[in-house]
PDB file of N, CA and C in Angstrom:
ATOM      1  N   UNK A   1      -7.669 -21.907  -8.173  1.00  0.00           N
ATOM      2  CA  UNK A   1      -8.924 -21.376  -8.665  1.00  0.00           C
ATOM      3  C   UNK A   1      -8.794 -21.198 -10.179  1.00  0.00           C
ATOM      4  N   UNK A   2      -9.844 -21.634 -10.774  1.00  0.00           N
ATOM      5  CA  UNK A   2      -9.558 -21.823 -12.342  1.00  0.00           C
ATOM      6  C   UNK A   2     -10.117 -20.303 -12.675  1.00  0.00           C
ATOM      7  N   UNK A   3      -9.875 -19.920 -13.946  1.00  0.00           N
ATOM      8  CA  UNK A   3     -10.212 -18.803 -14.733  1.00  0.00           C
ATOM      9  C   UNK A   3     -11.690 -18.489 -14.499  1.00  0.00           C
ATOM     10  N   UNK A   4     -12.632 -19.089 -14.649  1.00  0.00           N
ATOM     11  CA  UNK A   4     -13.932 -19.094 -15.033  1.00  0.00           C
ATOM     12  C   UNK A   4     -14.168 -18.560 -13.514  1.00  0.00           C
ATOM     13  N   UNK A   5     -13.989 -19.493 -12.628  1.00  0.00           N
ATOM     14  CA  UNK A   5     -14.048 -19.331 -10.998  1.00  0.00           C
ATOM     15  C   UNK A   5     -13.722 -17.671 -10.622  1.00  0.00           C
ATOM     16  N   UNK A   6     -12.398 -17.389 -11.255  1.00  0.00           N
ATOM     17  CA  UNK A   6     -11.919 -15.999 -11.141  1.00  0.00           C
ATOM     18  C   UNK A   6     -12.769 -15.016 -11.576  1.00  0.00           C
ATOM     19  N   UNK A   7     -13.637 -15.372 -12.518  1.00  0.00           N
ATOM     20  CA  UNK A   7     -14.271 -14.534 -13.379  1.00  0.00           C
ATOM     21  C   UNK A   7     -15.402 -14.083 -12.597  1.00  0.00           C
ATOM     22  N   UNK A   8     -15.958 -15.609 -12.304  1.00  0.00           N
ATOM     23  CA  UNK A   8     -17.131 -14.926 -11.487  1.00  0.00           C
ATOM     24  C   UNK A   8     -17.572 -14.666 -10.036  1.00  0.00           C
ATOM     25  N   UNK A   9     -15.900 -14.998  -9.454  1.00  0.00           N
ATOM     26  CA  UNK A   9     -15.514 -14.250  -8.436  1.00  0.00           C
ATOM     27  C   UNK A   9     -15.401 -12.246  -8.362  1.00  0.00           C
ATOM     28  N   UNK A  10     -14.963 -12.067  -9.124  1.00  0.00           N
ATOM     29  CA  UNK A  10     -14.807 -10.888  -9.988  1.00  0.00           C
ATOM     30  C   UNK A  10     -16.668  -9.646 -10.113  1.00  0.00           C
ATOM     31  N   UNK A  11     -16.909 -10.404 -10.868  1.00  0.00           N
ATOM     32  CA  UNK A  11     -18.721 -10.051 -11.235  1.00  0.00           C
ATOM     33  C   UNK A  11     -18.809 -10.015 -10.004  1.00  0.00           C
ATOM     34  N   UNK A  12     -19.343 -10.755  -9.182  1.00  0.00           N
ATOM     35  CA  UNK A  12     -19.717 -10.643  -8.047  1.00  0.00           C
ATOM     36  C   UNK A  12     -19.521  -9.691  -7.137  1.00  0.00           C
ATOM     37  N   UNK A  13     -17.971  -9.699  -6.937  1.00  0.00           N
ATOM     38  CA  UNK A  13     -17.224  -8.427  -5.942  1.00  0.00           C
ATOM     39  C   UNK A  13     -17.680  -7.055  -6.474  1.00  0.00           C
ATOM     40  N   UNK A  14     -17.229  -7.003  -8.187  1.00  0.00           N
ATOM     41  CA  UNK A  14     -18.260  -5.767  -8.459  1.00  0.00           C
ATOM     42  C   UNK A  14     -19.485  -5.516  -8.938  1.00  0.00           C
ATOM     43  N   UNK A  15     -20.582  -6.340  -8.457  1.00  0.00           N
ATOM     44  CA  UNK A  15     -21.357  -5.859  -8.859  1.00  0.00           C
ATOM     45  C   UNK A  15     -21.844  -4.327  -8.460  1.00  0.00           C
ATOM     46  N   UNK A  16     -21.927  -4.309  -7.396  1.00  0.00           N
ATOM     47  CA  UNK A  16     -22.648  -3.159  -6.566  1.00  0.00           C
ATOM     48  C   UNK A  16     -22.151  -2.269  -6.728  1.00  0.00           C
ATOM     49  N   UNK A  17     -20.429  -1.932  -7.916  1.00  0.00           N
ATOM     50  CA  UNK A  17     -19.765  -0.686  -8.216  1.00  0.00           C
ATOM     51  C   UNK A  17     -19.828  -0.604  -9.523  1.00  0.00           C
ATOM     52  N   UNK A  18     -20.287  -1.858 -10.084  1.00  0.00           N
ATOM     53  CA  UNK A  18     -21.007  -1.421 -11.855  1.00  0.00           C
ATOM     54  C   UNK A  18     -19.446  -2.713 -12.397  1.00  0.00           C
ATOM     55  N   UNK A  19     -18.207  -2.461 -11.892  1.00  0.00           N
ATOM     56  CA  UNK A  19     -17.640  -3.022 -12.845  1.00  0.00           C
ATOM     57  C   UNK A  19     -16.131  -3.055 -11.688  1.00  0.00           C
ATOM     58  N   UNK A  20     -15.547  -3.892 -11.955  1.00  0.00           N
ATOM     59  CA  UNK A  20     -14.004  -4.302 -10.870  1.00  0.00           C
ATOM     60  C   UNK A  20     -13.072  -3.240 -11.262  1.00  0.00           C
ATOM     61  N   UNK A  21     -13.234  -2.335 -12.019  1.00  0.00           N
ATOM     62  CA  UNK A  21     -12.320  -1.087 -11.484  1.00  0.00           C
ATOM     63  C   UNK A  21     -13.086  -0.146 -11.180  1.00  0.00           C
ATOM     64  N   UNK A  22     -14.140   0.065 -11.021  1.00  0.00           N
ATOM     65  CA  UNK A  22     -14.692   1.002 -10.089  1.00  0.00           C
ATOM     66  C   UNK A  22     -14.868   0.633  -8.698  1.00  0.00           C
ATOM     67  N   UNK A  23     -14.597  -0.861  -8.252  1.00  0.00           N
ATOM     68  CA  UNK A  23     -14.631  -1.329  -6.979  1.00  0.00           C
ATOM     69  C   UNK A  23     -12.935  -1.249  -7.022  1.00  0.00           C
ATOM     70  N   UNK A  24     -12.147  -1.516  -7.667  1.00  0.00           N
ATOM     71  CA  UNK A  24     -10.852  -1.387  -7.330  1.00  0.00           C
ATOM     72  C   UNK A  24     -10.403  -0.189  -6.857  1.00  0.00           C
ATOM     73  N   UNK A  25     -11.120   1.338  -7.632  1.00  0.00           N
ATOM     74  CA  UNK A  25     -11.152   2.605  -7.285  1.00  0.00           C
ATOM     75  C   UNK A  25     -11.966   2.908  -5.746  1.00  0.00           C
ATOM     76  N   UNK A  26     -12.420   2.210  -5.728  1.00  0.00           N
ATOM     77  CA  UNK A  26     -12.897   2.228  -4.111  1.00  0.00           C
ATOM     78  C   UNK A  26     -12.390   1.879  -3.211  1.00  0.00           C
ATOM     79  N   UNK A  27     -11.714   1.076  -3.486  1.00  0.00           N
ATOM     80  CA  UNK A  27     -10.604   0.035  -2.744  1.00  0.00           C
ATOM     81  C   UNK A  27      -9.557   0.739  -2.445  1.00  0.00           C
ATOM     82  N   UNK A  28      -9.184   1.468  -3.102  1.00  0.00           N
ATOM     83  CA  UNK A  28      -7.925   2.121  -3.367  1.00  0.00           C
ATOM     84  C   UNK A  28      -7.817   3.393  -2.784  1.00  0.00           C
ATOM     85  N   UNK A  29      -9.038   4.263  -2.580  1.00  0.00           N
ATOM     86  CA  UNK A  29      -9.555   5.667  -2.316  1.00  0.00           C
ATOM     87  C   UNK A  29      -9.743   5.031  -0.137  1.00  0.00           C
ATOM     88  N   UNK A  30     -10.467   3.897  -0.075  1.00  0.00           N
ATOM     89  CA  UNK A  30     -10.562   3.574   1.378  1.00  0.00           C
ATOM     90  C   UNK A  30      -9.169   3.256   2.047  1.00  0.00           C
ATOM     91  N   UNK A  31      -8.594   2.402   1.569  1.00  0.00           N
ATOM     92  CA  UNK A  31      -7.249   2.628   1.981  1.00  0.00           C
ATOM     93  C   UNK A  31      -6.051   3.740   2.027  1.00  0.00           C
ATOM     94  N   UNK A  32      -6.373   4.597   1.055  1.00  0.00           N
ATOM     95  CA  UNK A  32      -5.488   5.689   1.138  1.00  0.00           C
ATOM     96  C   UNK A  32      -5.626   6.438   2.307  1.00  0.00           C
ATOM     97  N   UNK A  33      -7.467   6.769   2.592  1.00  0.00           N
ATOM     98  CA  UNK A  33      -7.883   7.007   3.420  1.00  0.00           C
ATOM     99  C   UNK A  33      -6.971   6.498   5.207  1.00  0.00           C
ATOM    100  N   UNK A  34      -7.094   5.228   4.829  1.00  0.00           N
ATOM    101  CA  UNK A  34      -6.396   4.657   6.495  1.00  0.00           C
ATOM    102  C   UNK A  34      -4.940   4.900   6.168  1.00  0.00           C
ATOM    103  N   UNK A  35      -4.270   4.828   5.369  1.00  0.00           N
ATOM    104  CA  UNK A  35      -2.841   5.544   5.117  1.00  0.00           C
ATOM    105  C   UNK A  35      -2.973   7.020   6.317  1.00  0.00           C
ATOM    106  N   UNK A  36      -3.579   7.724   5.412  1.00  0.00           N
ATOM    107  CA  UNK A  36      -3.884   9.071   6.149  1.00  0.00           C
ATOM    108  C   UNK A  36      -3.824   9.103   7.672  1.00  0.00           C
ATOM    109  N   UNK A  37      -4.869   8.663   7.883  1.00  0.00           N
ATOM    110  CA  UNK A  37      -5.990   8.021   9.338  1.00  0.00           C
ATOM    111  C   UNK A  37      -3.854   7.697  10.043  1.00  0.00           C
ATOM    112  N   UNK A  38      -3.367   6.529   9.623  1.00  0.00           N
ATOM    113  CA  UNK A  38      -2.450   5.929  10.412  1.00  0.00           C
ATOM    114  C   UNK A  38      -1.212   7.083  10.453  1.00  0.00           C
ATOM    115  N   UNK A  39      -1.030   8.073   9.839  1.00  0.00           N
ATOM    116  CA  UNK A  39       0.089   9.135  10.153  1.00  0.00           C
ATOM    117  C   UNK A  39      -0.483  10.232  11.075  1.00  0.00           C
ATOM    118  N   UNK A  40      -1.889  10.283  11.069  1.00  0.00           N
ATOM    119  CA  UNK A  40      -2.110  11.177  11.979  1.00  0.00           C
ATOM    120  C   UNK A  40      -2.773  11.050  13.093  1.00  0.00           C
ATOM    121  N   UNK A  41      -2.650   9.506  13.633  1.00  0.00           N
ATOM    122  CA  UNK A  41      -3.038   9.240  14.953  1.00  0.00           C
ATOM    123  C   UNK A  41      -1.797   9.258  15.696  1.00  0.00           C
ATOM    124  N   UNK A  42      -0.671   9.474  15.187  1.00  0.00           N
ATOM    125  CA  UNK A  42       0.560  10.200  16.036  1.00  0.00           C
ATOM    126  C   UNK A  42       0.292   8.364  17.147  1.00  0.00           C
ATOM    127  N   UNK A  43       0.732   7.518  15.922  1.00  0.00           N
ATOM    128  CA  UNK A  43       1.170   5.976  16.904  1.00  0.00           C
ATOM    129  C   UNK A  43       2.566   5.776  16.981  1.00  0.00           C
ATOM    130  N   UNK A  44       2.902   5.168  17.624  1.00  0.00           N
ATOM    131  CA  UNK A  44       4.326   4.712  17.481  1.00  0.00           C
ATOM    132  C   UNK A  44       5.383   3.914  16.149  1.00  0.00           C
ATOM    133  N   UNK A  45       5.977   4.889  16.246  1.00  0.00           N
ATOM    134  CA  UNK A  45       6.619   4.388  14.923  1.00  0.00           C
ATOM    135  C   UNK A  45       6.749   3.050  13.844  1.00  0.00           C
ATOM    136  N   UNK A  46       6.892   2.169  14.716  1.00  0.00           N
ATOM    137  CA  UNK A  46       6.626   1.240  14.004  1.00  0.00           C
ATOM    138  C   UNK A  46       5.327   0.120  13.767  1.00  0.00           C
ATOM    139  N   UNK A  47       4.447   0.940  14.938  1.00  0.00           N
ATOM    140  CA  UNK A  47       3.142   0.586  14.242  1.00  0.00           C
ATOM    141  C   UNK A  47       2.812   1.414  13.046  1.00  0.00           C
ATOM    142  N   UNK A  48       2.990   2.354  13.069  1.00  0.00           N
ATOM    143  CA  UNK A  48       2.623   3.486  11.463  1.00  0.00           C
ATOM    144  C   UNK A  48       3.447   2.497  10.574  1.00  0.00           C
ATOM    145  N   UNK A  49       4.490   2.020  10.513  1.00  0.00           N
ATOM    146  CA  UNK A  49       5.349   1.427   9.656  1.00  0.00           C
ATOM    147  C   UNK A  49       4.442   0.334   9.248  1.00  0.00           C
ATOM    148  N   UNK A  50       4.289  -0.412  10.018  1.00  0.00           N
ATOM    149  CA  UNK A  50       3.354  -1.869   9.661  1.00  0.00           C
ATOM    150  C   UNK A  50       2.142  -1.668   9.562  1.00  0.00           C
ATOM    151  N   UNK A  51       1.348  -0.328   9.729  1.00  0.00           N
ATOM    152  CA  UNK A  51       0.188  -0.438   8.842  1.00  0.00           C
ATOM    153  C   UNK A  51       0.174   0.434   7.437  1.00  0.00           C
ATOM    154  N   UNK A  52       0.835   0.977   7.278  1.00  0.00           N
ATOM    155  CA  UNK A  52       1.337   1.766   5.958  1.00  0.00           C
ATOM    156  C   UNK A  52       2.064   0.829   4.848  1.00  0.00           C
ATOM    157  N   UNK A  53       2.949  -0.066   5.314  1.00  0.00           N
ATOM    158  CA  UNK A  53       3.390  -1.197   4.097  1.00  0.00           C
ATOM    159  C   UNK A  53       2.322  -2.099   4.237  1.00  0.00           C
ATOM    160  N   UNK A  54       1.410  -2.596   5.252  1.00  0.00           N
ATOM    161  CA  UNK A  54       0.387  -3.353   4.770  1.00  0.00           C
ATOM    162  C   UNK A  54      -0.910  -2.950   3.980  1.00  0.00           C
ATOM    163  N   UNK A  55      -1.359  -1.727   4.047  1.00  0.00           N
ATOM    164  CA  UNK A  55      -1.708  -1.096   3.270  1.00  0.00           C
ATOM    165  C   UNK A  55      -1.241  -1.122   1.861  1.00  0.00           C
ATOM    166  N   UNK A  56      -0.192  -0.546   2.028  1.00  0.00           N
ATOM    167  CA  UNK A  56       0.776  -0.496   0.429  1.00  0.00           C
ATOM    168  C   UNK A  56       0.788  -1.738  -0.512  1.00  0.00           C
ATOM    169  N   UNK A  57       0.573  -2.633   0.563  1.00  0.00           N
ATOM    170  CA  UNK A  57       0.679  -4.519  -0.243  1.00  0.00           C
ATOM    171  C   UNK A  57      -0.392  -4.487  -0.997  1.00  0.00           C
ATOM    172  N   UNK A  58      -1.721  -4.244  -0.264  1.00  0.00           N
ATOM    173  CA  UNK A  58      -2.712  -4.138  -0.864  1.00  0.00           C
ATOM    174  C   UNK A  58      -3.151  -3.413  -1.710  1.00  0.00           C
ATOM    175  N   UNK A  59      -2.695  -2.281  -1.529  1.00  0.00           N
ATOM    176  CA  UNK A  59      -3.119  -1.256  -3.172  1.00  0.00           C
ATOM    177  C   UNK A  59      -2.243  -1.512  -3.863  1.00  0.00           C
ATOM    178  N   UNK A  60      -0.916  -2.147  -3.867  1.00  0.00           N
ATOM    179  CA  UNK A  60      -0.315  -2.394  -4.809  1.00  0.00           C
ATOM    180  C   UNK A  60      -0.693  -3.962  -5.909  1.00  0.00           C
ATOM    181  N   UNK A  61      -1.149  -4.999  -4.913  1.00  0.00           N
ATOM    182  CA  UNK A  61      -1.837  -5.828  -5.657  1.00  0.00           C
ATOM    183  C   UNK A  61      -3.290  -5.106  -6.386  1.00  0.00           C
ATOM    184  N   UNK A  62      -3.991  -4.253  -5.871  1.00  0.00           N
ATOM    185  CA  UNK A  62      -5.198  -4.112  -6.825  1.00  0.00           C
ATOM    186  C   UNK A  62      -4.616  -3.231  -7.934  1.00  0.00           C
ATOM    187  N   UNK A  63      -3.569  -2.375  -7.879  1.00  0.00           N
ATOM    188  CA  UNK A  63      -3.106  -1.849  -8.927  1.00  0.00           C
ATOM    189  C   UNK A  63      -2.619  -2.600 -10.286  1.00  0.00           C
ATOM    190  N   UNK A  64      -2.161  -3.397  -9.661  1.00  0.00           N
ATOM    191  CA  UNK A  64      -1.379  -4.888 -10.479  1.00  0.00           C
ATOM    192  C   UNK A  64      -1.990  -5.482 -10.850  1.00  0.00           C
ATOM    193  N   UNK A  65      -2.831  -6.199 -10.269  1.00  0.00           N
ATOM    194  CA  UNK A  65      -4.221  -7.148 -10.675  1.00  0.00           C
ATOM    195  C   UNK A  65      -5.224  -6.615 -11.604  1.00  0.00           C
ATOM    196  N   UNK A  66      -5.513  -5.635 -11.589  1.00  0.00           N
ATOM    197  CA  UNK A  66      -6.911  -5.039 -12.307  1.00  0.00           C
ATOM    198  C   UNK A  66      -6.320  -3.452 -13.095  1.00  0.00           C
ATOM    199  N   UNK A  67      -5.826  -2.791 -12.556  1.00  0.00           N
ATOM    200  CA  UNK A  67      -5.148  -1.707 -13.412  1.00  0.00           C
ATOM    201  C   UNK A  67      -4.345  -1.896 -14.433  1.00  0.00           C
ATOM    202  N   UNK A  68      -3.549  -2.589 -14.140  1.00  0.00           N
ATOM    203  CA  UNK A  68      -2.225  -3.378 -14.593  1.00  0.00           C
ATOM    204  C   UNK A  68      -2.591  -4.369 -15.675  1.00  0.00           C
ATOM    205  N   UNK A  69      -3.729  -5.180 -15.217  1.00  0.00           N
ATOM    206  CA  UNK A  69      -4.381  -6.380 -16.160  1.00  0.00           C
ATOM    207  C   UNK A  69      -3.218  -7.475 -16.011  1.00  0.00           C
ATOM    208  N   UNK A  70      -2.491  -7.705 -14.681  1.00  0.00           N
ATOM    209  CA  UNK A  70      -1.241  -8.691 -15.013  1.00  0.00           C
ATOM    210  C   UNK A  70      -2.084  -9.787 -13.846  1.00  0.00           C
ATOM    211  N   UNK A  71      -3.616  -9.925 -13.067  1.00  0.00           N
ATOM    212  CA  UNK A  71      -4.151 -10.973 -13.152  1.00  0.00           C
ATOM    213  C   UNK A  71      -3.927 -11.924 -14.050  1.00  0.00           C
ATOM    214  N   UNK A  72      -3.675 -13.160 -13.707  1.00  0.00           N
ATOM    215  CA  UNK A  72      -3.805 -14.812 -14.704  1.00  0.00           C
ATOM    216  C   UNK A  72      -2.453 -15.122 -15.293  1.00  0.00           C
ATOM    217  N   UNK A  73      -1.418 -13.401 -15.351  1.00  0.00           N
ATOM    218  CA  UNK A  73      -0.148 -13.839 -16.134  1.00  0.00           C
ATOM    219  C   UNK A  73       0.813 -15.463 -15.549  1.00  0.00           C
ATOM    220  N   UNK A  74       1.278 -15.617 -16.229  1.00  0.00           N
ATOM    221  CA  UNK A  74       2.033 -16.840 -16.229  1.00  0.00           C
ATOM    222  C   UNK A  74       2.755 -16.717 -14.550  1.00  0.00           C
ATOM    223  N   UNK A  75       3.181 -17.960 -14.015  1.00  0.00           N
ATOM    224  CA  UNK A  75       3.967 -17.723 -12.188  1.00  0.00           C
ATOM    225  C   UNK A  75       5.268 -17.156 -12.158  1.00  0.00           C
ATOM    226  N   UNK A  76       6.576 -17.142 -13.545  1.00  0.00           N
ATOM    227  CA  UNK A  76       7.227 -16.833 -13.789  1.00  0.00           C
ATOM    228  C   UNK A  76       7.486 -15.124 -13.493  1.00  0.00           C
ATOM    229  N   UNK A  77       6.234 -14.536 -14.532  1.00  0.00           N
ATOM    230  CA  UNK A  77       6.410 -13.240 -14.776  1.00  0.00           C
ATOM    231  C   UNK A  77       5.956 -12.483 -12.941  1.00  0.00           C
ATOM    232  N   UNK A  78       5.008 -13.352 -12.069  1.00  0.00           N
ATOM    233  CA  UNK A  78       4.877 -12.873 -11.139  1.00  0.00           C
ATOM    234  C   UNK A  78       5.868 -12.971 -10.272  1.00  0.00           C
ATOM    235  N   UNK A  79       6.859 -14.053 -10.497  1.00  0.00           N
ATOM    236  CA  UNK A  79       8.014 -14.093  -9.214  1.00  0.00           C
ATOM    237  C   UNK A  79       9.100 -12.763  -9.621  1.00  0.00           C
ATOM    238  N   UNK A  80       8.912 -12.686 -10.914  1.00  0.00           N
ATOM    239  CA  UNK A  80      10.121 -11.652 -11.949  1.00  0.00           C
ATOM    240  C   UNK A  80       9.373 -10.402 -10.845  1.00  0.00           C
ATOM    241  N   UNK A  81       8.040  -9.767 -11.242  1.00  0.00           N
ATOM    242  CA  UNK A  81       7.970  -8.548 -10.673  1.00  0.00           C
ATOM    243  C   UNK A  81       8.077  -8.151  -9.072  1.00  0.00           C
ATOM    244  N   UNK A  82       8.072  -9.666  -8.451  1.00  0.00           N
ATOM    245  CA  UNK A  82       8.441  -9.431  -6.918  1.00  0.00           C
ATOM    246  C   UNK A  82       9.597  -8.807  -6.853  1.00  0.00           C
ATOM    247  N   UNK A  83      10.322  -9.323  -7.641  1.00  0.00           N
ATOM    248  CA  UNK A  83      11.633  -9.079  -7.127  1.00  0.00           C
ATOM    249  C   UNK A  83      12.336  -7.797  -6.855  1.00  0.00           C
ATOM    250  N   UNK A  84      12.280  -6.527  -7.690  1.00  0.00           N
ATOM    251  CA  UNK A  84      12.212  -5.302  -7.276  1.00  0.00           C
ATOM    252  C   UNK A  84      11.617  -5.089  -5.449  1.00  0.00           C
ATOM    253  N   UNK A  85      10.574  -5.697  -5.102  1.00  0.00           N
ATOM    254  CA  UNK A  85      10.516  -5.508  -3.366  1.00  0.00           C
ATOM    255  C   UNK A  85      11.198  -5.793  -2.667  1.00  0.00           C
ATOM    256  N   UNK A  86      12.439  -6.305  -2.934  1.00  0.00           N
ATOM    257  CA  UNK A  86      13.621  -6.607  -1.935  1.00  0.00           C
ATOM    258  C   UNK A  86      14.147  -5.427  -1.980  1.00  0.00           C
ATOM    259  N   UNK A  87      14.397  -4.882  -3.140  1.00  0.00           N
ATOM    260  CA  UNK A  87      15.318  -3.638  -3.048  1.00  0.00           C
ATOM    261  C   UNK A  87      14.447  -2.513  -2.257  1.00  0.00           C
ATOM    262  N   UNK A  88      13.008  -2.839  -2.330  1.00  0.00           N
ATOM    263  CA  UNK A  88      12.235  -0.946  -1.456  1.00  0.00           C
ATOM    264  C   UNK A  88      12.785  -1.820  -0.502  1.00  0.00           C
ATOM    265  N   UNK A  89      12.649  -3.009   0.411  1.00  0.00           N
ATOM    266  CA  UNK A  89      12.857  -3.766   1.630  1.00  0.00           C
ATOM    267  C   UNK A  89      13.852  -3.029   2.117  1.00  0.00           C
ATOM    268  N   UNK A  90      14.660  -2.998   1.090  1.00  0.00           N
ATOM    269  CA  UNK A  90      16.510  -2.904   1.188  1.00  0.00           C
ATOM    270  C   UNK A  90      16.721  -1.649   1.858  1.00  0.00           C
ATOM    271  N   UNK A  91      15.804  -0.363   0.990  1.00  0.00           N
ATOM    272  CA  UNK A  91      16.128   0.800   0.926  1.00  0.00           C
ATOM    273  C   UNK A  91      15.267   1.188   2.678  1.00  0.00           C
ATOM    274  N   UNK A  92      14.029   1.017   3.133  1.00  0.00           N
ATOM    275  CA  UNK A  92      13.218   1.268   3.790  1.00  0.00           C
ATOM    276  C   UNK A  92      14.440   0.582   5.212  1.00  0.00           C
ATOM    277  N   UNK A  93      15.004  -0.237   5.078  1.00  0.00           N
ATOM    278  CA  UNK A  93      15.443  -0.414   5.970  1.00  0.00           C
ATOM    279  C   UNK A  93      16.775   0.745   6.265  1.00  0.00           C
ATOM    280  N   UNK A  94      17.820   0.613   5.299  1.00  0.00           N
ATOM    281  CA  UNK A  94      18.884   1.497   5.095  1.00  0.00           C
ATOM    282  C   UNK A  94      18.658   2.527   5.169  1.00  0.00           C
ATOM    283  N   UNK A  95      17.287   3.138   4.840  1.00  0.00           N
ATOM    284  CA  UNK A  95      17.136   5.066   5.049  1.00  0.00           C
ATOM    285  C   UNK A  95      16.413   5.559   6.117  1.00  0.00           C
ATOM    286  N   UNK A  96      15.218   4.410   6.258  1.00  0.00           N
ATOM    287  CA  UNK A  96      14.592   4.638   7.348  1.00  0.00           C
ATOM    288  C   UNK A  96      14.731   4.433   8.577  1.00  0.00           C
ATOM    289  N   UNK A  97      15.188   2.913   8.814  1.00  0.00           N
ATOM    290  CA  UNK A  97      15.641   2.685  10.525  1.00  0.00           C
ATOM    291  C   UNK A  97      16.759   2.833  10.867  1.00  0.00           C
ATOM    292  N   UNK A  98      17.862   2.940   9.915  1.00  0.00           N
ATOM    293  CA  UNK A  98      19.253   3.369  10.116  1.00  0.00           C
ATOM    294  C   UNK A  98      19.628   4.617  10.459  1.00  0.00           C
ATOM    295  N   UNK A  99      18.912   5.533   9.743  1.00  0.00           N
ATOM    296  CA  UNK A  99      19.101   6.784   9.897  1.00  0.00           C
ATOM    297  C   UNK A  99      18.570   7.598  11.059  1.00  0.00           C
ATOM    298  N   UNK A 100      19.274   7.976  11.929  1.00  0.00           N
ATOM    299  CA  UNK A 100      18.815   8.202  13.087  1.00  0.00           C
ATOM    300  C   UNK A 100      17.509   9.546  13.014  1.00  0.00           C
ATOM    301  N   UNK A 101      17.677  10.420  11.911  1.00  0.00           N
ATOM    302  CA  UNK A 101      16.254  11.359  11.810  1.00  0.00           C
ATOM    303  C   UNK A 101      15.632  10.683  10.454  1.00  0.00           C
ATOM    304  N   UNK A 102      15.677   9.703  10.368  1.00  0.00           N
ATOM    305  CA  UNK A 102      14.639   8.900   8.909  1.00  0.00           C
ATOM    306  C   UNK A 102      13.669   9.186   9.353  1.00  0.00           C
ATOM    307  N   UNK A 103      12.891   9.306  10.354  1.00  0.00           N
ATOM    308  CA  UNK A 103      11.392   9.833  10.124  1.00  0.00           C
ATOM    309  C   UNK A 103      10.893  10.808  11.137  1.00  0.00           C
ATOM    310  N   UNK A 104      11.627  10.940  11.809  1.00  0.00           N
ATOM    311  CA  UNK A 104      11.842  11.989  12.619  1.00  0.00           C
ATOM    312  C   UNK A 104      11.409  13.542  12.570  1.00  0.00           C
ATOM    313  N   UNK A 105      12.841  13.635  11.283  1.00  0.00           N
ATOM    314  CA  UNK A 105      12.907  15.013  11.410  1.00  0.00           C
ATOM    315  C   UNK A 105      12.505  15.263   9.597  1.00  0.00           C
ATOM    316  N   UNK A 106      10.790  15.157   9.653  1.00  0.00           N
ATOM    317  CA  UNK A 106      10.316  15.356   8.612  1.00  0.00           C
ATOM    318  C   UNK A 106       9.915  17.040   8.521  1.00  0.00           C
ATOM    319  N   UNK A 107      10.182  17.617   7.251  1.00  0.00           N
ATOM    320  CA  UNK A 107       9.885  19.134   6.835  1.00  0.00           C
ATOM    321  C   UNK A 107       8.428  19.399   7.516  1.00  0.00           C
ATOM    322  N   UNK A 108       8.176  20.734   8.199  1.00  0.00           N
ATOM    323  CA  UNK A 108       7.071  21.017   8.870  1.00  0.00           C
ATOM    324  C   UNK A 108       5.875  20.627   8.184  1.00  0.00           C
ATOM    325  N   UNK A 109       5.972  20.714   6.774  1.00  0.00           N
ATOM    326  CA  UNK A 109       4.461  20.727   6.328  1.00  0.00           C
ATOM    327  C   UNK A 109       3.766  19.305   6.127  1.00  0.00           C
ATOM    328  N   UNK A 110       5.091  18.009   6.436  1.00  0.00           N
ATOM    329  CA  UNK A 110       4.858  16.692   6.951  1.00  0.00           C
ATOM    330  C   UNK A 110       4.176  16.513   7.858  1.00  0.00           C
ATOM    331  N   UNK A 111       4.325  17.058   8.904  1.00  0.00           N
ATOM    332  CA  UNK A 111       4.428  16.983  10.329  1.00  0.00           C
ATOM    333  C   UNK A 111       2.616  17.356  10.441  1.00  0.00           C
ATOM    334  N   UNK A 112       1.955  16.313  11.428  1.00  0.00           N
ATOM    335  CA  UNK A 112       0.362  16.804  12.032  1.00  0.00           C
ATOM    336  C   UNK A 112       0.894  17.981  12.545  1.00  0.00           C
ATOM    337  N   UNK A 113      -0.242  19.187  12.605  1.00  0.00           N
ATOM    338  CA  UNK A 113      -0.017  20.407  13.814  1.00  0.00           C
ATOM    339  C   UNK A 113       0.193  20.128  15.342  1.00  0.00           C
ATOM    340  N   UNK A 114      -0.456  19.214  15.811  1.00  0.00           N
ATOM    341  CA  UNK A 114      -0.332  18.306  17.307  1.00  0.00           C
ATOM    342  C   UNK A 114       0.892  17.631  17.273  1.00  0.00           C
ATOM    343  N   UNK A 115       1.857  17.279  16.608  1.00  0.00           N
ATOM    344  CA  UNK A 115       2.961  16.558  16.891  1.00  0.00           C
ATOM    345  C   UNK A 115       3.935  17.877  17.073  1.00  0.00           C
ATOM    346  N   UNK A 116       4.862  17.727  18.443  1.00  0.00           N
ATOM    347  CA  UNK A 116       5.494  18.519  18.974  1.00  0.00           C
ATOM    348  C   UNK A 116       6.405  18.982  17.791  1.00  0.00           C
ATOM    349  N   UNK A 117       7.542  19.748  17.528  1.00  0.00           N
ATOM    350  CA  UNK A 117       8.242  19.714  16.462  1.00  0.00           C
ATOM    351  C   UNK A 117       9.715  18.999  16.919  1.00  0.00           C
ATOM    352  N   UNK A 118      10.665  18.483  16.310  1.00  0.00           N
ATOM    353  CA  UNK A 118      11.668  17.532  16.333  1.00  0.00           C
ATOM    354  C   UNK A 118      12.563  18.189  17.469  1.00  0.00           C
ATOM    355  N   UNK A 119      12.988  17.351  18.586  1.00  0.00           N
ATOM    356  CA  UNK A 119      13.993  18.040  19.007  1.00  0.00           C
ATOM    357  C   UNK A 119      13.470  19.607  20.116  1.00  0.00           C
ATOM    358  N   UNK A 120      12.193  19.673  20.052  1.00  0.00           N
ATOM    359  CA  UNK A 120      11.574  20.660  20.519  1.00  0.00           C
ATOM    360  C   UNK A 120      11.305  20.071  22.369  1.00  0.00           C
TER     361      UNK A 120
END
């Protein structure tokens, strides 16, 4: 998709919020929202997991894209900033599924009121 294409791909998406970071701020405010929504429907662990990093993908590209202004940068500089996501990969795996209370045995004020308490 060429520049121009991008552009008025862009206009378009925001029109109806005045301007692409006030639709990005919307974007960003609805998903946090289902962040929320997905820790306190008390699902199984690793569905919360896979809708919380897919979530995260996505506000992290509109953060990047339009906050960021690193839309159009060169393919280089975009493979460079992937690369740091191996290491959350790294860590999310090593702290979270390894650790036998990684999400478990979160401080009460984590915890929904309806979820039993750890070990209880």
């Amino acid at each position: 998709m060429s520049e121009h294409e991008m552009a008025k791909w862009e206009n378009a998406l925001a029109k109806p919020f005045g301007n692409i970071y006030n639709f990005n701020l919307a974007l960003l405010m609805l998903f946090t929202v289902i962040e929320v929504g997905a820790v306190y429907m008390n699902l199984p662990r690793y569905e919360t997991w896979a809708v919380l990093i897919g979530v995260g993908i996505v506000k992290a590209f509109g953060i990047a894209a339009w906050f960021m202004h690193l839309r159009g940068d060169p393919v280089i500089i975009t493979r460079t900033a992937i690369f740091p996501f191996f290491f959350v990969v790294l860590m999310l795996w090593g702290i979270g599924l390894t650790n036998p209370a990684g999400v478990e045995d979160l401080p009460n004020w984590c915890t929904p009121p309806w979820v039993p308490a750890y070990g209880a």
